[in-house]
Protein backbone atom coordinates (compact mmCIF):
# COMPACT_ATOMS: atom_id res chain seq x y z
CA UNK A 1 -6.76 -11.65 22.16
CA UNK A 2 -10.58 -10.76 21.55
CA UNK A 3 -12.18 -9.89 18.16
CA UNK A 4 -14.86 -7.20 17.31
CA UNK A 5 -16.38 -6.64 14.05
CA UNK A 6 -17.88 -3.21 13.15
CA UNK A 7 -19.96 -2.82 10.03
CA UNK A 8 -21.02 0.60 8.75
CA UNK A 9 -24.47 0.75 7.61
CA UNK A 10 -27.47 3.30 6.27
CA UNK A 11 -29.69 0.33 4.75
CA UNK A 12 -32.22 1.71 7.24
CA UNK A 13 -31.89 4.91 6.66
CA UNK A 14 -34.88 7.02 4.59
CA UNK A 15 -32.83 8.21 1.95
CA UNK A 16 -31.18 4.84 1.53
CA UNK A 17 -34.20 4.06 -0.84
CA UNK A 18 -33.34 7.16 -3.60
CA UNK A 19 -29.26 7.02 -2.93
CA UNK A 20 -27.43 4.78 -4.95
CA UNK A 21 -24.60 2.73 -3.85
CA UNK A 22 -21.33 2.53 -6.28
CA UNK A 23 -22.17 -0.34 -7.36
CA UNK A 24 -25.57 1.07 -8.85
CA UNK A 25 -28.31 0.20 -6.82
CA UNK A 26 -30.35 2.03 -3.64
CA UNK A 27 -28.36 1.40 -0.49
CA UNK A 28 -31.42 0.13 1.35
CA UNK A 29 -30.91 -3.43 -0.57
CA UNK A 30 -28.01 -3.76 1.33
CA UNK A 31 -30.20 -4.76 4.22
CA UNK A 32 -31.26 -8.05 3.32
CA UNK A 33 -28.04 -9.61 3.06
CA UNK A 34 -26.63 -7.60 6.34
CA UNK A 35 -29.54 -9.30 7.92
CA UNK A 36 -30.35 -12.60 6.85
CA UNK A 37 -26.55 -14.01 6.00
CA UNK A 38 -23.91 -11.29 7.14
CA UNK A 39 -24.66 -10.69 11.17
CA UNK A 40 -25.88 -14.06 11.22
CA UNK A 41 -22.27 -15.28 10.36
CA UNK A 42 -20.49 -13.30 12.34
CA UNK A 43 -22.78 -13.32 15.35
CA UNK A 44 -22.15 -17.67 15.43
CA UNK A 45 -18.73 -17.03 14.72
CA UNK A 46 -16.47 -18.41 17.31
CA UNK A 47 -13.71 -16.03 16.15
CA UNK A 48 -15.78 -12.90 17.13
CA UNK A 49 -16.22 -12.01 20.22
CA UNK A 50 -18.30 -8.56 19.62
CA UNK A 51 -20.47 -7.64 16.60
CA UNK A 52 -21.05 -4.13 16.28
CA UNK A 53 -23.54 -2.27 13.50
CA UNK A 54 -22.91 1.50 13.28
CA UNK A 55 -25.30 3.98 11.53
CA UNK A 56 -28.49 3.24 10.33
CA UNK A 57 -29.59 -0.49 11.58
CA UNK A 58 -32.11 -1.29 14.42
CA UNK A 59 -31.47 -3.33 17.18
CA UNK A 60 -30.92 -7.23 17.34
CA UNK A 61 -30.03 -10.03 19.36
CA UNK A 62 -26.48 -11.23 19.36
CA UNK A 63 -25.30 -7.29 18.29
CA UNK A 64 -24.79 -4.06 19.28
CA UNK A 65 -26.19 -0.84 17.34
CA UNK A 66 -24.73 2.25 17.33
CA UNK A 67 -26.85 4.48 15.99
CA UNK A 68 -25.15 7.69 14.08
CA UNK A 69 -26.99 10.47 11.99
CA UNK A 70 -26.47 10.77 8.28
CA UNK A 71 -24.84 14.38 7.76
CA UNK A 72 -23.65 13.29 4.00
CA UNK A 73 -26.40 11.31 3.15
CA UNK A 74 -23.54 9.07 0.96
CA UNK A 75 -20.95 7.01 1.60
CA UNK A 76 -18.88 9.49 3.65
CA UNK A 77 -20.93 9.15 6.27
CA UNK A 78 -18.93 5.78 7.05
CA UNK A 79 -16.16 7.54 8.37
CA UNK A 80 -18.49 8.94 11.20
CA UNK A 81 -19.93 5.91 11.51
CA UNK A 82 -16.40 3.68 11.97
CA UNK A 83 -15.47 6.32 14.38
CA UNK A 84 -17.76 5.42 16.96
CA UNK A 85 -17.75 1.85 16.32
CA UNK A 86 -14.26 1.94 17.31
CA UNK A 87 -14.87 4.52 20.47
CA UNK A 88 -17.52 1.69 21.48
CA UNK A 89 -15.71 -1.28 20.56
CA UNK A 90 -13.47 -3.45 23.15
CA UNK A 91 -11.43 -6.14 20.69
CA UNK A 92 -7.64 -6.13 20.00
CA UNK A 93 -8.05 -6.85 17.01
CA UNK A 94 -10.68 -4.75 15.24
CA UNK A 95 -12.27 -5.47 11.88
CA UNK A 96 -14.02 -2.75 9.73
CA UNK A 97 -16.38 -3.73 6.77
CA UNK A 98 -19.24 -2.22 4.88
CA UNK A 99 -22.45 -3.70 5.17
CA UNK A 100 -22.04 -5.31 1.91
CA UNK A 101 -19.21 -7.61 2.14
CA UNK A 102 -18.73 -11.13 4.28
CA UNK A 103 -15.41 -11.91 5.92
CA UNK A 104 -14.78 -15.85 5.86
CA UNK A 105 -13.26 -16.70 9.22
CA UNK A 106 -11.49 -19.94 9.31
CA UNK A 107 -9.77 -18.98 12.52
CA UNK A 108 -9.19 -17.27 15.32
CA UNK A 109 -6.88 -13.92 14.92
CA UNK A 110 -3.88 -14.57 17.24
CA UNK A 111 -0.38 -12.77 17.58
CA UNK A 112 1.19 -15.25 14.71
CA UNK A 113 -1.18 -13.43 12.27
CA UNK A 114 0.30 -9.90 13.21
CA UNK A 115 4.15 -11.11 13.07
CA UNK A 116 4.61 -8.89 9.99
CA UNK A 117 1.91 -6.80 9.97
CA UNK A 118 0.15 -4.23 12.01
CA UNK A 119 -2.61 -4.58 8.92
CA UNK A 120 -4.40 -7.16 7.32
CA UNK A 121 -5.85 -6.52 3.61
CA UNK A 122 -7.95 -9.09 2.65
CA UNK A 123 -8.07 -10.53 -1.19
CA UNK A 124 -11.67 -9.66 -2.14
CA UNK A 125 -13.98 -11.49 -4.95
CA UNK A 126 -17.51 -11.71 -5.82
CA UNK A 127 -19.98 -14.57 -7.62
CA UNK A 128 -22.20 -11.41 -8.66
CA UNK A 129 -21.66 -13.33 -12.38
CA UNK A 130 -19.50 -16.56 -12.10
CA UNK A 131 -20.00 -19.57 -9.67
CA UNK A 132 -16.83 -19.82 -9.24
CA UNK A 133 -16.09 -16.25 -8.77
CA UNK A 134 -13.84 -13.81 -9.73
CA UNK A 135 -11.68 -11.25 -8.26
CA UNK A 136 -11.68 -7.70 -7.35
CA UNK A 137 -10.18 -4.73 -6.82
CA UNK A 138 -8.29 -5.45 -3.43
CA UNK A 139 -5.70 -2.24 -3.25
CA UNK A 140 -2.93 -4.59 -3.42
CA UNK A 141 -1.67 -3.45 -7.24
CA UNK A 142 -1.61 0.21 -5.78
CA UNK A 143 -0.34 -0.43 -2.26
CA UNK A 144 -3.25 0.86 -0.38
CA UNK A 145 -5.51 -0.52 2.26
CA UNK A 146 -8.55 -1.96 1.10
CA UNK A 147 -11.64 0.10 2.33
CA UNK A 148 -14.37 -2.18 1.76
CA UNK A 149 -12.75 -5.00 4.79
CA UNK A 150 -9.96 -5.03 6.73
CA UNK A 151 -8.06 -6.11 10.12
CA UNK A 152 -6.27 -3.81 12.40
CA UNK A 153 -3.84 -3.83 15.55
CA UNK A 154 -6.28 -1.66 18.21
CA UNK A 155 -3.26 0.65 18.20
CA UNK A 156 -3.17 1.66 14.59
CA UNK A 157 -6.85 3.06 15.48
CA UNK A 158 -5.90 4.75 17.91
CA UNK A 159 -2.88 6.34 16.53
CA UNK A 160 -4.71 6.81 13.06
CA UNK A 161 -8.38 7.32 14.10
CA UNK A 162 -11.01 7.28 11.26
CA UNK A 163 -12.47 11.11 12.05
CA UNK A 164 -8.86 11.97 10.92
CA UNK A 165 -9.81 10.58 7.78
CA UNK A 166 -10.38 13.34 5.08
CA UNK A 167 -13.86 13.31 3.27
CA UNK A 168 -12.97 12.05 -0.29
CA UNK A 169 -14.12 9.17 -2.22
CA UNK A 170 -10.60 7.16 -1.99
CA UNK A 171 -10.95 7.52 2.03
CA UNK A 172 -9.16 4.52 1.83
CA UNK A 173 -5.91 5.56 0.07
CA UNK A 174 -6.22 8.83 2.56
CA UNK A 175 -6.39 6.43 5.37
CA UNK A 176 -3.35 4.41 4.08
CA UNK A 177 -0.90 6.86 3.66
CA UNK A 178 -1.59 8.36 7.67
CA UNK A 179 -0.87 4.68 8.50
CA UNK A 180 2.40 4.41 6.11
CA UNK A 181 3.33 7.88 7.96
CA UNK A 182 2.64 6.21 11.43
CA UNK A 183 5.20 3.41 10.52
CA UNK A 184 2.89 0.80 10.53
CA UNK A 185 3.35 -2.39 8.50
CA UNK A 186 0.81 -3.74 6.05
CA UNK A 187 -0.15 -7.02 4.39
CA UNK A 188 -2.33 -7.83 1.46
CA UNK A 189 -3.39 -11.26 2.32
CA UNK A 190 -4.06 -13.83 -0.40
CA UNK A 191 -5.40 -16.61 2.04
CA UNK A 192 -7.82 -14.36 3.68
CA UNK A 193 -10.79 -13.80 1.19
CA UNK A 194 -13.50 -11.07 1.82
CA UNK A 195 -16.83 -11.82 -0.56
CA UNK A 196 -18.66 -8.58 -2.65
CA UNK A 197 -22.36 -9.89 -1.50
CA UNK A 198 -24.06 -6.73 -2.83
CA UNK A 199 -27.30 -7.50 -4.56
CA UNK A 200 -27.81 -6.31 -8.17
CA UNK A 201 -24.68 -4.18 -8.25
CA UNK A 202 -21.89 -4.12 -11.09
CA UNK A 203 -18.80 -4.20 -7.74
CA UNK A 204 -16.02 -4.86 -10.93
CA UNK A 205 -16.68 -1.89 -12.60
C-alpha cells in the first residue's frame, strides 16, 4: 500500500507577498517552514513514498512540483491545485495538506488503519503560544472533514474529486457532505496529530 503526500502551495507566488493568509499574515511566509522543516520531513519519511508540491513552489530534490496558475489569487486556488496533485499522484492512500501544517507519521498507513474508515481526520494543535500546545479547530464538534490535513482511500478521490468542490470558504464542509452522499465512512482521529506551523499567525481565532 504506497503513500503520497500533496501539499498545496502559493508561497512563491508574486502576490503571496500583499495576500494575507487567515491566519493574518502574507502567504509568502509560509515558505520557510514548507522548506526548511515540512518537505524535509516528509521527503525522509519512510511512510511516504511520493511527495508532491502543487501550485506555486520551485523545484527540489526528493519532490515533485506541479506547477498550477493562480486564477483566485486566495485560498481557493487550492482546490485547483489538489486537483492535479491527485491527477499526478500514484499512492493508495493519498494525503492532502496546506503548506502550513506538519503531519507526524509514526507509521506506515496499512489496511488496519482503514477498517472503519474510508477517511482519516486528524486532531490538529499548534505551539503558536504554549510549549505544550493547545488544540484546534479539527471539524470533529461539527462532523466535517478537516481541510487543513487529511487521509483518504484513492477511491473517495476519485469518486469525490476536488474540482467538484464548490468555491466557498468552508470548501471543506462542501467537500464533506459529497463524501457523506458517496457513502463513505469517516474518522476523526485523536492519535493522529497534525501541527498549525504557520509563522506569526493567530490559527485559534
Amino acid at each position: 500500500m504506497t503513500t503520497s503526500i500533496i501539499i498545496n502551495t502559493a508561497a512563491d507566488a508574486p502576490h503571496a507577498k500583499h495576500v494575507n493568509s487567515s491566519g493574518g499574515v502574507p502567504y509568502s511566509w509560509r515558505a520557510y517552514a514548507l522548506q526548511n522543516f515540512i518537505l524535509p520531513a516528509y521527503i525522509e519519511s519512510s511512510f511516504i513514498d511520493e511527495v508532491i508540491v502543487a501550485g506555486h513552489w520551485h523545484a527540489g530534490a526528493g519532490y515533485r512540483y506541479l506547477p498550477v496558475e493562480a486564477v483566485h489569487f486566495n485560498w481557493a486556488d487550492c482546490i485547483a491545485q489538489r486537483q492535479a496533485g491527485f491527477e499526478a499522484a500514484f499512492g493508495d492512500t493519498l494525503i492532502f495538506q496546506h503548506d502550513d501544517h506538519l503531519l507526524r507519521l509514526k507509521e506506515r498507513f496499512v489496511p488496519a488503519h482503514f477498517l472503519a474508515a474510508d477517511v482519516i481526520s486528524p486532531d490538529r494543535f499548534t505551539r503558536a503560544r504554549l510549549v505544550e500546545g493547545e488544540p484546534l479547530n479539527s471539524g470533529r464538534a461539527d462532523g466535517y472533514i478537516d481541510g487543513h490535513c487529511a487521509i483518504y482511500k484513492r477511491e473517495v478521490i476519485e469518486r469525490c474529486p476536488w474540482k467538484d468542490v464548490p468555491i466557498q470558504f468552508t470548501m471543506d464542509k462542501a467537500h464533506t457532505e459529497q463524501i457523506k452522499a458517496a457513502c463513505f465512512r469517516i474518522h476523526w482521529s485523536r492519535v493522529l496529530k497534525v501541527q498549525d506551523v504557520e509563522y506569526g499567525a493567530t490559527p485559534w481565532l
